[in-house]
N, C-alpha and C. Protein backbone atom coordinates (compact mmCIF):
# COMPACT_ATOMS: atom_id res chain seq x y z
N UNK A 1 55.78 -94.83 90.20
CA UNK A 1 56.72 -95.66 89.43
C UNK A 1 57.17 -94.92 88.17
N UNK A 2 56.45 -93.95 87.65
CA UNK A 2 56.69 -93.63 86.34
C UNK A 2 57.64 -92.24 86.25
N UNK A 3 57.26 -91.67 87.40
CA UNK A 3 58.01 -90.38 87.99
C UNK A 3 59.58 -91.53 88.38
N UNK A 4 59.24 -92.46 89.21
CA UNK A 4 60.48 -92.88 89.52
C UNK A 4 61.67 -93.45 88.66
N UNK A 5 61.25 -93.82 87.38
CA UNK A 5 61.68 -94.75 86.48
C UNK A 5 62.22 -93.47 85.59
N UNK A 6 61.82 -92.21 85.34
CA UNK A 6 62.20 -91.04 84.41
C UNK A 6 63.07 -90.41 85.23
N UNK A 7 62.99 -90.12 86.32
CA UNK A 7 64.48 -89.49 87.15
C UNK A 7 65.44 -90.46 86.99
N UNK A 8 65.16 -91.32 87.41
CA UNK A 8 66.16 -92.48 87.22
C UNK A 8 67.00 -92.13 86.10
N UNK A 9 66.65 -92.61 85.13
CA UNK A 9 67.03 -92.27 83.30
C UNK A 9 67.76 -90.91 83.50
N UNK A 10 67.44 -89.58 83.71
CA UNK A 10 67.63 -88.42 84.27
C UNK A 10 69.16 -88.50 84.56
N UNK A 11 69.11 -89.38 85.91
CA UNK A 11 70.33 -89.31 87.23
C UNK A 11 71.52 -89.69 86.74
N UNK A 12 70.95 -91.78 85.72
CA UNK A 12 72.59 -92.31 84.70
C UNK A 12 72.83 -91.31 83.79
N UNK A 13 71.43 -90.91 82.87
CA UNK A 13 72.13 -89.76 81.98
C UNK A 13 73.71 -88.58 82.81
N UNK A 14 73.15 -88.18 83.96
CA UNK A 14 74.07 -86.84 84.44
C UNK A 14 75.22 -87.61 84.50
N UNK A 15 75.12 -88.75 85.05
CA UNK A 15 76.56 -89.48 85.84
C UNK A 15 77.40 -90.30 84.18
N UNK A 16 77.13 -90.25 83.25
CA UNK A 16 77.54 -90.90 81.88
C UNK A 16 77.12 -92.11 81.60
N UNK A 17 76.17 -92.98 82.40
CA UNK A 17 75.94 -94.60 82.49
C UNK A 17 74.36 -94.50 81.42
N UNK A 18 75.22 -94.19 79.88
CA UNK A 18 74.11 -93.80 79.41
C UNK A 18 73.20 -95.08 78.58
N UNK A 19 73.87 -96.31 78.92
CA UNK A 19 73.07 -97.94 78.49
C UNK A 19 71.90 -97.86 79.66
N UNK A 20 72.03 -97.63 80.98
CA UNK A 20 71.47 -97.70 82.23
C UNK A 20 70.21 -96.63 82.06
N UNK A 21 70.14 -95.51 81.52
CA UNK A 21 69.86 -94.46 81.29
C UNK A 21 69.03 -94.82 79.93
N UNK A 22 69.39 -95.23 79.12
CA UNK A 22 68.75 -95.34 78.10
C UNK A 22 67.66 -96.76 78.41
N UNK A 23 67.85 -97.57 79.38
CA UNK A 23 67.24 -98.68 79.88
C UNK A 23 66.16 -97.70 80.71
N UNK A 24 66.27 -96.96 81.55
CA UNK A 24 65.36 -96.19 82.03
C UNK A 24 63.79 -95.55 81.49
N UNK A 25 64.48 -95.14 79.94
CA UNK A 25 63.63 -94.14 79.53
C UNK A 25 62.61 -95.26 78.60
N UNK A 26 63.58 -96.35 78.06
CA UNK A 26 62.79 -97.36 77.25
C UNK A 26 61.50 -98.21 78.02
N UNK A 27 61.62 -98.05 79.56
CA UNK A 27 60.39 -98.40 79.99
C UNK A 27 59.72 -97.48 80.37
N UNK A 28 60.00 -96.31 80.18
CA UNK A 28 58.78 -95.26 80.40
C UNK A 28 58.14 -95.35 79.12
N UNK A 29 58.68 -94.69 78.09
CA UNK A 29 58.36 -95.03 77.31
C UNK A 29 57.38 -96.30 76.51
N UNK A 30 57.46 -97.46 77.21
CA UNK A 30 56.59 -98.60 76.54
C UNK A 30 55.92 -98.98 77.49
N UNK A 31 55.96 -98.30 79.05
CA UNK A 31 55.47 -98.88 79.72
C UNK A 31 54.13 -97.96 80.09
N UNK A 32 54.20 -97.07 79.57
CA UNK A 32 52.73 -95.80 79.98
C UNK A 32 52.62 -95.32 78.40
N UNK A 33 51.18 -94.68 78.33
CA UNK A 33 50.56 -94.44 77.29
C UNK A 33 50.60 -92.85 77.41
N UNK A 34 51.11 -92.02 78.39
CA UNK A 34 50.52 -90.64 77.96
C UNK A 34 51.28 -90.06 79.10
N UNK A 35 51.21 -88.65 79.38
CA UNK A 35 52.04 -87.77 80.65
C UNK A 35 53.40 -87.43 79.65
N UNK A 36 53.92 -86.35 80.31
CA UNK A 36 54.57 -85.52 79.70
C UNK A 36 56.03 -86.46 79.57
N UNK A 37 55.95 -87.17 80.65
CA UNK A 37 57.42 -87.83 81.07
C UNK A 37 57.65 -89.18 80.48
N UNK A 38 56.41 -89.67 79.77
CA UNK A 38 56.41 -90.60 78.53
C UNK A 38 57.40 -89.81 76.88
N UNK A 39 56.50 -88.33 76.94
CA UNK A 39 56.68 -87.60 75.88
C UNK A 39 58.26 -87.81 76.22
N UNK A 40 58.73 -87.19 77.05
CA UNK A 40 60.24 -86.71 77.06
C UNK A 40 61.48 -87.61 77.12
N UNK A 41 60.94 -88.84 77.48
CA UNK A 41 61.75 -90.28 77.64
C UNK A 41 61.51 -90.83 76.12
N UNK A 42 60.85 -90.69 75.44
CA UNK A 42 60.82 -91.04 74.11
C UNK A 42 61.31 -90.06 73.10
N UNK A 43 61.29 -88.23 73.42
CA UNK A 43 62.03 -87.86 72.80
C UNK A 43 63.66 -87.91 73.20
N UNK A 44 63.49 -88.09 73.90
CA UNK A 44 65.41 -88.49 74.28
C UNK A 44 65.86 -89.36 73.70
N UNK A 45 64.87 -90.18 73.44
CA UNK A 45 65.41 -91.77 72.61
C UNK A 45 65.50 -91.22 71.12
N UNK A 46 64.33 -90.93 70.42
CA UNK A 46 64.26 -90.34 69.58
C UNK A 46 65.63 -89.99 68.57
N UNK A 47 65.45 -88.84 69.54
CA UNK A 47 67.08 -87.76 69.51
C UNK A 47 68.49 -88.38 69.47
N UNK A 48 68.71 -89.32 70.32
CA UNK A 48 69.89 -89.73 70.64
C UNK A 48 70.24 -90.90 68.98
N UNK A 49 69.16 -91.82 68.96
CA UNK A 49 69.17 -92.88 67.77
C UNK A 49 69.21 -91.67 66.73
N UNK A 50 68.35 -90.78 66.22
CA UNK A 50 68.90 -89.69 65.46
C UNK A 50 70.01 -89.48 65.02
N UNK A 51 70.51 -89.19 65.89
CA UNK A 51 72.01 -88.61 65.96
C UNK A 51 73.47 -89.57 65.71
N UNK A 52 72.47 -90.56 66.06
CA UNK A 52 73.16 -91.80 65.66
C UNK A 52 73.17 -92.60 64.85
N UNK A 53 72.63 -92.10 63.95
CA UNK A 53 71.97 -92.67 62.79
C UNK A 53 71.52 -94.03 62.39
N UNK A 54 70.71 -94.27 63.87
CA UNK A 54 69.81 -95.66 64.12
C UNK A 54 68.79 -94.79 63.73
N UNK A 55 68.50 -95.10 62.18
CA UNK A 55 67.18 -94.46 62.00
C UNK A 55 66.04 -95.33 62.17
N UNK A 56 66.10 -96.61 62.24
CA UNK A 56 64.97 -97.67 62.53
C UNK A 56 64.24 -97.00 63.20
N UNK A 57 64.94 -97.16 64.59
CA UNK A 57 64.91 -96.85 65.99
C UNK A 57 64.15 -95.40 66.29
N UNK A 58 65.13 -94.85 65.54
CA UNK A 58 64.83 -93.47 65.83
C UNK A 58 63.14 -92.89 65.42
N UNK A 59 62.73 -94.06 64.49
CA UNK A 59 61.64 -94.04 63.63
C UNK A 59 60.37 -94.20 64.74
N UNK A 60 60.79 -95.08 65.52
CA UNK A 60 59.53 -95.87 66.48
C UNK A 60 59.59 -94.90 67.43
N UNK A 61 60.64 -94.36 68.05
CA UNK A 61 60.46 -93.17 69.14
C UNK A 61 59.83 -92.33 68.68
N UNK A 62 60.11 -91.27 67.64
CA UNK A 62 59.24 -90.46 67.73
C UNK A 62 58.11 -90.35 66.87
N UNK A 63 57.64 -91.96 66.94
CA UNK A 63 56.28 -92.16 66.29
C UNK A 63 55.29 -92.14 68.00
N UNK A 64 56.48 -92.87 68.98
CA UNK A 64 55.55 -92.73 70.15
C UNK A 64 55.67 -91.42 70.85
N UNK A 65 56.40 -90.34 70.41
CA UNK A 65 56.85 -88.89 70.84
C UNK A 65 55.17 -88.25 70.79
N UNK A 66 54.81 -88.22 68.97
CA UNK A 66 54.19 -87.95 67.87
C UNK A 66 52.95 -87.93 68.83
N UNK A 67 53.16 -88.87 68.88
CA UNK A 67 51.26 -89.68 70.11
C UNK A 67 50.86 -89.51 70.87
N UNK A 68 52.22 -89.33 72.23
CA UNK A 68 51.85 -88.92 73.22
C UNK A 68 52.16 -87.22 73.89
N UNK A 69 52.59 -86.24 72.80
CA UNK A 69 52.85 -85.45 73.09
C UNK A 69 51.60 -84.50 72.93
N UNK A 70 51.41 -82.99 73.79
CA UNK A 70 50.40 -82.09 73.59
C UNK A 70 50.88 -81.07 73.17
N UNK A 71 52.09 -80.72 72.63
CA UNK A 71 52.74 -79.38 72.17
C UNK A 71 52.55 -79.91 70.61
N UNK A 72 51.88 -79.26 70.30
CA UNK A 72 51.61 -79.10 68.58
C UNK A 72 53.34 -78.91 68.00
N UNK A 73 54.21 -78.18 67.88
CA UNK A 73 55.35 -77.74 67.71
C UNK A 73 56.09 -79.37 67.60
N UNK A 74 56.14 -79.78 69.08
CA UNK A 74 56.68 -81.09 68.94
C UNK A 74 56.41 -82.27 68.39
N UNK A 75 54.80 -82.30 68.30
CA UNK A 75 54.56 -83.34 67.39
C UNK A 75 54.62 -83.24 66.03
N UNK A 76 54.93 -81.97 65.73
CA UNK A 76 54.81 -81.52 63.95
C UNK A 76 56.43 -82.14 63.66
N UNK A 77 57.44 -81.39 64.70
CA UNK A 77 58.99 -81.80 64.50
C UNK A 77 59.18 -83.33 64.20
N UNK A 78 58.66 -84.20 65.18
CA UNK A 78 58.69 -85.34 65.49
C UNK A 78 58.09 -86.23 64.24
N UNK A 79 56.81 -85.72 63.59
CA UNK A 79 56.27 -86.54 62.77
C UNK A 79 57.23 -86.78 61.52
N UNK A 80 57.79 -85.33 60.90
CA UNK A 80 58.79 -84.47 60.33
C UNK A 80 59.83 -85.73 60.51
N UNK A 81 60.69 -85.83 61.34
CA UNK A 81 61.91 -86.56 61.37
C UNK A 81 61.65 -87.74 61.02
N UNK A 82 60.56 -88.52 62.17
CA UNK A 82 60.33 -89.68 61.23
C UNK A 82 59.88 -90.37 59.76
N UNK A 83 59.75 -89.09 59.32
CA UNK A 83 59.81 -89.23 57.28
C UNK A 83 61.40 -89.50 57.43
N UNK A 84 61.73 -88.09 57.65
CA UNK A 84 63.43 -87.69 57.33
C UNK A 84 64.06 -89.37 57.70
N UNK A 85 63.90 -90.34 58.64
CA UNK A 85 64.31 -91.32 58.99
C UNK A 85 63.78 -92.52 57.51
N UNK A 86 62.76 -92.80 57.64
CA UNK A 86 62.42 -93.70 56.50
C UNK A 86 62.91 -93.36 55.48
N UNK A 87 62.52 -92.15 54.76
CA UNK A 87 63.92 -91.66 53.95
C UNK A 87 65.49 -92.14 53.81
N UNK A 88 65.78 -92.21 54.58
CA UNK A 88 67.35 -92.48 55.16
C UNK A 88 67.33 -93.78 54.86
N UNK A 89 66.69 -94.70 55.68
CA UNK A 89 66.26 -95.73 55.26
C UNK A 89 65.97 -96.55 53.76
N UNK A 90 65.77 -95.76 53.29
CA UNK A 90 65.23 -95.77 51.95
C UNK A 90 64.09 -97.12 51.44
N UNK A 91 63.25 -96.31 52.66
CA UNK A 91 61.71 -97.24 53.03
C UNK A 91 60.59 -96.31 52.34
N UNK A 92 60.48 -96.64 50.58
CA UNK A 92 59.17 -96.09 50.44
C UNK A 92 58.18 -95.94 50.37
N UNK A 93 57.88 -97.31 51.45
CA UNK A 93 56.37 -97.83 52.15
C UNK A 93 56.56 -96.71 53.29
N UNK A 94 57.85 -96.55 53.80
CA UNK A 94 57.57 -96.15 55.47
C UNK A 94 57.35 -95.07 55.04
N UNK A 95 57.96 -94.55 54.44
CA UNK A 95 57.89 -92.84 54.04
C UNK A 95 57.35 -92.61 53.27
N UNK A 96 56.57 -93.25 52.49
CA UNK A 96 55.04 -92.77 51.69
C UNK A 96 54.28 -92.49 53.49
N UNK A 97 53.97 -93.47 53.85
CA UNK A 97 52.83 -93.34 54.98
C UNK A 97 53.34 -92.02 56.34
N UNK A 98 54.71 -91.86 56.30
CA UNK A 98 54.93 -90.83 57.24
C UNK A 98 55.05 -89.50 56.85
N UNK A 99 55.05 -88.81 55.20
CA UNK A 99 54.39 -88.47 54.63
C UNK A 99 53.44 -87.65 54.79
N UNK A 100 52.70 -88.87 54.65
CA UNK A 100 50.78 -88.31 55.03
C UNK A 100 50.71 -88.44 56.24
N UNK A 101 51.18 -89.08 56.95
CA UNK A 101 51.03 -88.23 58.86
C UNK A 101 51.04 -86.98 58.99
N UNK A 102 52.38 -86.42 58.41
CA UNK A 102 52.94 -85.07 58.32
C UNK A 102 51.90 -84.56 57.93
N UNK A 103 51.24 -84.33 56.38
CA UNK A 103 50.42 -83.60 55.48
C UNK A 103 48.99 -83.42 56.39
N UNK A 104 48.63 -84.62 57.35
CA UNK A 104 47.58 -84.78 57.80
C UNK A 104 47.06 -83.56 58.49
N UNK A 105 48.28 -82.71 59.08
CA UNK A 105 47.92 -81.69 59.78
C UNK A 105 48.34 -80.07 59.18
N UNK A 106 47.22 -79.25 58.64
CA UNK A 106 47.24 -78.68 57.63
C UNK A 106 48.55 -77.29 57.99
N UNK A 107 48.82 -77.07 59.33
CA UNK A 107 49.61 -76.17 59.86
C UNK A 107 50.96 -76.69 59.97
N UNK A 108 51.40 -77.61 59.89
CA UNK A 108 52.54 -77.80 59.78
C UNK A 108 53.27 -77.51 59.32
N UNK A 109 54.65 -76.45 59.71
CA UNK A 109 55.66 -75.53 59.13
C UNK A 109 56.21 -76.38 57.89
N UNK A 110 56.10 -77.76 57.92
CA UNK A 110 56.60 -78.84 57.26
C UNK A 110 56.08 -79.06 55.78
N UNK A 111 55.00 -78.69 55.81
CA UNK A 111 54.01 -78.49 54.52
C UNK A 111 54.69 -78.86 52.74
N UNK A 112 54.97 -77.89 52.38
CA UNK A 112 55.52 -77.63 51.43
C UNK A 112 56.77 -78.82 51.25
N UNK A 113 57.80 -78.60 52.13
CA UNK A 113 58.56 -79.75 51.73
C UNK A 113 58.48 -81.28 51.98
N UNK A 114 57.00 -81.45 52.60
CA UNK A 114 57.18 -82.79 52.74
C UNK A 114 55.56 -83.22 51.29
N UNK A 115 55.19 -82.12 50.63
CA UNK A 115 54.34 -82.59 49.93
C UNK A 115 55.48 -82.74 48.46
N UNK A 116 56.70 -81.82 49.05
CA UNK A 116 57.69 -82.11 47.39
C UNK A 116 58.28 -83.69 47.20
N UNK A 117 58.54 -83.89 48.84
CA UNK A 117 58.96 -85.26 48.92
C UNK A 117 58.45 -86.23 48.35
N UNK A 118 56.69 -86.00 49.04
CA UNK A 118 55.71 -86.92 48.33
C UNK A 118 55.37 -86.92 46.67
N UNK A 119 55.70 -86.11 45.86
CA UNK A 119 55.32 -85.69 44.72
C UNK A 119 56.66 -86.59 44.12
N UNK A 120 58.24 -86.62 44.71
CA UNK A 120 59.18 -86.99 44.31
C UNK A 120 59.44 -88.37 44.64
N UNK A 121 58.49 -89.00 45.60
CA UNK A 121 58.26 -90.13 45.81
C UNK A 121 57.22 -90.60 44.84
N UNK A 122 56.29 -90.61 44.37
CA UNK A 122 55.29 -90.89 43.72
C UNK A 122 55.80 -90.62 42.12
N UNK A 123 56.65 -89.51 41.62
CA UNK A 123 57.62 -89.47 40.53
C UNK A 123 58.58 -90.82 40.14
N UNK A 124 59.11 -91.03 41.31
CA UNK A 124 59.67 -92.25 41.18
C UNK A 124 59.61 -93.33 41.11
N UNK A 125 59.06 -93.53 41.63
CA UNK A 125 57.55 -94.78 41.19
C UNK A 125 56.85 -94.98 40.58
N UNK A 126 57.07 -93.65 39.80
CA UNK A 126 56.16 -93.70 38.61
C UNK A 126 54.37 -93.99 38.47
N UNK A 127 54.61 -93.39 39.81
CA UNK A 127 52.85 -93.13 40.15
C UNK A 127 52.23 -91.87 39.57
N UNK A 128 52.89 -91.42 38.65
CA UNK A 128 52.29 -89.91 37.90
C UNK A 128 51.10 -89.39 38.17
N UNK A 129 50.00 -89.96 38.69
CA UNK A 129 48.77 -89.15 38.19
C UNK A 129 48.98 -88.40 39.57
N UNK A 130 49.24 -89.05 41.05
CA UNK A 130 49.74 -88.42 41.85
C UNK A 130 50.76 -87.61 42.04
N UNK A 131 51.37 -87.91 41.51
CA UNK A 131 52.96 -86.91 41.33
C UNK A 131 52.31 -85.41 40.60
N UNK A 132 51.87 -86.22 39.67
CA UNK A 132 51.27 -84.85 39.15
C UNK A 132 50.19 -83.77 39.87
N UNK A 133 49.39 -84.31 40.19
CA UNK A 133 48.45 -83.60 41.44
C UNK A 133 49.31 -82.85 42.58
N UNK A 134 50.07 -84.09 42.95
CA UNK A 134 51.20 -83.10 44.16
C UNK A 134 52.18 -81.30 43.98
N UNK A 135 52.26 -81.76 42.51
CA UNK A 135 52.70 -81.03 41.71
C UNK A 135 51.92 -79.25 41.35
N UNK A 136 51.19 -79.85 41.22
CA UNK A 136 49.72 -78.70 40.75
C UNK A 136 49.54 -77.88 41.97
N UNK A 137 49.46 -78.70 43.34
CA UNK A 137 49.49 -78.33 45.04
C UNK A 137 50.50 -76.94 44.93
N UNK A 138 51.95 -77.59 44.55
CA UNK A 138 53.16 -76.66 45.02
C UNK A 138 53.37 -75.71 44.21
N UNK A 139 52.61 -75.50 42.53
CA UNK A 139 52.96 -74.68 41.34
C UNK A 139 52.57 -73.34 41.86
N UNK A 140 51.91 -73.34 42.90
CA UNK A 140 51.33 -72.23 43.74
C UNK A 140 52.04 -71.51 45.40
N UNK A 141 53.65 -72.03 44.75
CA UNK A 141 54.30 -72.01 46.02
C UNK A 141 54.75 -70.65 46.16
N UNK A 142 54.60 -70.06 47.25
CA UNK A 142 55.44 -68.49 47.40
C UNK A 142 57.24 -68.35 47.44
N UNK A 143 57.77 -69.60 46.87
CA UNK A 143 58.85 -70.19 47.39
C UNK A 143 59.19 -70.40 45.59
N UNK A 144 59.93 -69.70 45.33
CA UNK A 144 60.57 -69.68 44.06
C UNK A 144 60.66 -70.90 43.38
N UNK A 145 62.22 -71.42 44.26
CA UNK A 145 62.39 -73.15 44.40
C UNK A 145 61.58 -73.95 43.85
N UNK A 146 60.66 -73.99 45.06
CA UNK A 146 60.00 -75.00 44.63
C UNK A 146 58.75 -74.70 44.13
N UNK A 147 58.37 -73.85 43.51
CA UNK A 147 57.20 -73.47 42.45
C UNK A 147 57.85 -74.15 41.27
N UNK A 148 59.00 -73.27 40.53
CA UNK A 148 59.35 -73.88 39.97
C UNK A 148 59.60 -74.98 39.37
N UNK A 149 60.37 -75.67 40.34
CA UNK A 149 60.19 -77.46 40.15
C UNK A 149 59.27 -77.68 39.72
N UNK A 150 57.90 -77.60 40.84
CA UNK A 150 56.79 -78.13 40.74
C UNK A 150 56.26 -77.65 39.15
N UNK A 151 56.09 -76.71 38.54
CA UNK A 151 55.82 -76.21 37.41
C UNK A 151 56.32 -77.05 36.37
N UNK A 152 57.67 -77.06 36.24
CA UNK A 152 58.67 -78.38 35.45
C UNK A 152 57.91 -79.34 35.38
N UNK A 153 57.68 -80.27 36.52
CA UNK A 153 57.30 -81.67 36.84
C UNK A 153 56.05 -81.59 36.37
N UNK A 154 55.07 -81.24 36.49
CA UNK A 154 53.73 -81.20 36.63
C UNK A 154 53.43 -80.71 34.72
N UNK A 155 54.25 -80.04 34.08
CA UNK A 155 54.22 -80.22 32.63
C UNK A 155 54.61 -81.88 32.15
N UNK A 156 56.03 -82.06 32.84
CA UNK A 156 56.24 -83.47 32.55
C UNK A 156 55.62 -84.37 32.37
N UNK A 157 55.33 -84.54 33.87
CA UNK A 157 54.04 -85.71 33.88
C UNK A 157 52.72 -85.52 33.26
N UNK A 158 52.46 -84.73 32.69
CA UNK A 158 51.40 -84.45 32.15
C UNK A 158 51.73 -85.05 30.57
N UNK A 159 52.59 -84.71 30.48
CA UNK A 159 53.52 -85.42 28.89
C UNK A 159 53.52 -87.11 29.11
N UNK A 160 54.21 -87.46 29.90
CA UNK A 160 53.82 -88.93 30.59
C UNK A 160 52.59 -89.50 30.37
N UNK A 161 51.67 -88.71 30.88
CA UNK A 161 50.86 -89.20 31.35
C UNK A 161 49.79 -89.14 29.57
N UNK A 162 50.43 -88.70 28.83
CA UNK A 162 49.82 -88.82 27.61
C UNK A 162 48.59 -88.09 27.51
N UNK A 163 48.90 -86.90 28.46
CA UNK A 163 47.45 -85.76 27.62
C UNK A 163 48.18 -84.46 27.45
N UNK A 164 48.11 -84.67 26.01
CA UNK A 164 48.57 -83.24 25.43
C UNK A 164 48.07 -81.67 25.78
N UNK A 165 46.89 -82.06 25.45
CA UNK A 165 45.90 -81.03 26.45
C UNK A 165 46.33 -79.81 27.54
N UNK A 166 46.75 -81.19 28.36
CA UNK A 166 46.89 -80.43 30.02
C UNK A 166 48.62 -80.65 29.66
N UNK A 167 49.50 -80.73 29.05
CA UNK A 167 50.85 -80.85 28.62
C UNK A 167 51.06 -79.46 28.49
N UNK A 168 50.11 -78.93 27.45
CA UNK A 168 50.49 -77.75 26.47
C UNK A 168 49.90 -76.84 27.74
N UNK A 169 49.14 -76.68 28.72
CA UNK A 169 49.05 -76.00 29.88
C UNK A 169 50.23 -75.76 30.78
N UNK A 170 50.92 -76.67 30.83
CA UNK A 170 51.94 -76.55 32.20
C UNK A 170 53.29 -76.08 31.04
N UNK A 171 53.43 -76.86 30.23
CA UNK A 171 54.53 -76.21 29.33
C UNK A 171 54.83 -74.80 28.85
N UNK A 172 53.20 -73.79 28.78
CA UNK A 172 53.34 -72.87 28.44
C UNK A 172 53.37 -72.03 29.96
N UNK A 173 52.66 -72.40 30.97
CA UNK A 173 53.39 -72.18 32.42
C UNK A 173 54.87 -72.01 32.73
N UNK A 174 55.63 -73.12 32.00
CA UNK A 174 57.07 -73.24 32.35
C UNK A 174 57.51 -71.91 31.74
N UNK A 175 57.26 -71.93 30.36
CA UNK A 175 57.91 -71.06 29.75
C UNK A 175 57.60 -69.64 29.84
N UNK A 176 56.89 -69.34 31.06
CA UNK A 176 56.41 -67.81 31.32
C UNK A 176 57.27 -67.90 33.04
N UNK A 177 57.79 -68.79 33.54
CA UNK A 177 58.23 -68.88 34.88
C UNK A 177 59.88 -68.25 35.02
N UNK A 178 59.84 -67.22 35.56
CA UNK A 178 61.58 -66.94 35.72
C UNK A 178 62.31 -67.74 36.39
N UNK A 179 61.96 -68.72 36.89
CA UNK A 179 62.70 -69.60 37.34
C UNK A 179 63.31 -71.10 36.98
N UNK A 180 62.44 -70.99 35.82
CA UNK A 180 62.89 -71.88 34.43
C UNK A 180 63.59 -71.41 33.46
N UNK A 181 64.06 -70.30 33.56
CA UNK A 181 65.06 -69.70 32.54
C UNK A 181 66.05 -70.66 31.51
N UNK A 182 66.88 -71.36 32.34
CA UNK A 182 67.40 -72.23 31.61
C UNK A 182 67.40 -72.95 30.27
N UNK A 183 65.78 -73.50 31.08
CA UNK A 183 64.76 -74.58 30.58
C UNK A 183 64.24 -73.99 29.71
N UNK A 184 64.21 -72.79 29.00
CA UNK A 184 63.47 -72.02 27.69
C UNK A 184 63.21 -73.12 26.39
N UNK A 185 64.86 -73.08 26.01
CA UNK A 185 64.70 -73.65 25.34
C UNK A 185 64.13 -75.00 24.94
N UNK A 186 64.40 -75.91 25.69
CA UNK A 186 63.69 -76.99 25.80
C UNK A 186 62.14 -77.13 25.87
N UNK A 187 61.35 -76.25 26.70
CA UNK A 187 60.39 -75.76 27.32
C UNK A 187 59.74 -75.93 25.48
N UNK A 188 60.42 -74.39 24.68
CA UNK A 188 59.40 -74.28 23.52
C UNK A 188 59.43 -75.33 22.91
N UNK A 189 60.73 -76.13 22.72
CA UNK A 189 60.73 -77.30 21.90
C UNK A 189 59.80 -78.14 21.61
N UNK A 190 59.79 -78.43 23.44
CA UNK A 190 58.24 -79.54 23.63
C UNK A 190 57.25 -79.01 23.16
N UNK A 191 56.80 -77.71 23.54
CA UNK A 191 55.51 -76.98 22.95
C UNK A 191 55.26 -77.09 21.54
N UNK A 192 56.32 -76.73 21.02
CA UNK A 192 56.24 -76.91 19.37
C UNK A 192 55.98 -78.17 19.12
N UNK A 193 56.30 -79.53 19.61
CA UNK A 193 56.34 -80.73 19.08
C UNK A 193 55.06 -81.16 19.20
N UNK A 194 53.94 -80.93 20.38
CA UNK A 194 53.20 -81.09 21.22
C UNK A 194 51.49 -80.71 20.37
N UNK A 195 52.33 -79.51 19.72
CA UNK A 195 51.33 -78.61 19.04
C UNK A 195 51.33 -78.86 17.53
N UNK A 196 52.55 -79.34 17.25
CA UNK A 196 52.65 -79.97 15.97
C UNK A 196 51.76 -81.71 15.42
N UNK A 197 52.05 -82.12 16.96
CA UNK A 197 51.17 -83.44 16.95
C UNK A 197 49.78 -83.23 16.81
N UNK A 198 49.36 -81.94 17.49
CA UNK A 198 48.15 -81.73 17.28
C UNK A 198 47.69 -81.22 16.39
N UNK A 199 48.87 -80.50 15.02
CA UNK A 199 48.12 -80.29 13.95
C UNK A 199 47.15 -78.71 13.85
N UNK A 200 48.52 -78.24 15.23
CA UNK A 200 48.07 -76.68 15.35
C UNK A 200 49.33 -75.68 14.71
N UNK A 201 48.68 -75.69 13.45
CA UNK A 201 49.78 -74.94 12.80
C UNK A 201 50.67 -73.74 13.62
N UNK A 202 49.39 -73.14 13.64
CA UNK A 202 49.63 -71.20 13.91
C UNK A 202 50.56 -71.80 15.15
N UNK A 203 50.61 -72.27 15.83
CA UNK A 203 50.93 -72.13 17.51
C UNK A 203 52.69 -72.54 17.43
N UNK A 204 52.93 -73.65 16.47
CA UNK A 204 53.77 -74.16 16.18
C UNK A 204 55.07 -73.11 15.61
């Protein structure tokens, strides 16, 4: 039945009867837990709501892609999009938690930009102590970009977060980073103000 029900899906796909076709794959899909032809009837769904920017949709497919697939590659892509979808969405319950699906698996080509996401999610929310931690993660990035940032932010929130201390650490980070160039000026400003609060002459 399950072989029969995925050709099926297959056959309307070739011929254009792609409601019939998409009816096909939605019971492979919900109707078996595992086999390759679950995987591939749910990434078709996946893909297609994707593209279509049914990101709901597109969210639940390849959460069941994610699950039932054995190619590491595909489940990393798959976990990957369904952030990119909640995102879209602008669900930051869904995409806090899809997120850490992603992060869960330490090889994931995805790494880096989905821990900036999380750092920029948790920024915005004004969850700092995390933002900031996320931050500290990426200041160590081989990736210019986003070292940078992360360097910026992670002084910030440290300012936020009301410890001068670890402020005057990331600030004097910024201001040794070529990729804050810009930001110099500003950079010493804070330092000076920072150091002035503290009543550190010389530094000031």
């Amino acid at each position: 039945a399950l072989d029969s029900w995925y050709f099926l899906g297959l056959c309307y796909r070739k011929i254009g009867e792609e409601k019939a076709s998409r009816q096909c794959f939605e019971t492979v899909a919900t109707s078996w837990t595992e086999g390759k032809f679950v995987e591939a009837s749910s990434l078709y769904l996946a893909s297609d709501d994707y593209d279509a920017s049914e990101w709901s949709s597109a969210a639940k497919w390849f959460a069941i892609t994610a699950k039932v697939t054995t190619d590491k590659k595909i489940r990393q892509e798959s976990l990957y999009r369904r952030f990119l979808c909640y995102s879209k969405l602008e669900d930051n319950t869904g995409t806090l938690l899809a997120l850490k699906e992603v992060l869960k698996d330490e090889d994931t080509p995805f790494a880096e930009t989905a821990r900036l996401a999380l750092a920029r999610l948790y920024r915005s929310s004004k969850v700092l102590r995390e933002a900031h931690d996320q931050y500290v993660i990426l200041s160590s990035s081989p990736k210019k970009e986003i070292r940078s940032e992360a360097i910026l932010q992670a002084a910030l929130t440290a300012d936020e977060l009301k410890d001068p201390k670890l402020a005057k650490i990331w600030f004097a980070k910024a201001l040794k980073e070529d990729g804050l160039k810009e930001y110099r000026g500003q950079t010493q400003i804070a330092l000076m103000n920072l150091h002035y609060t503290s009543k550190e002459w010389t530094e000031v």
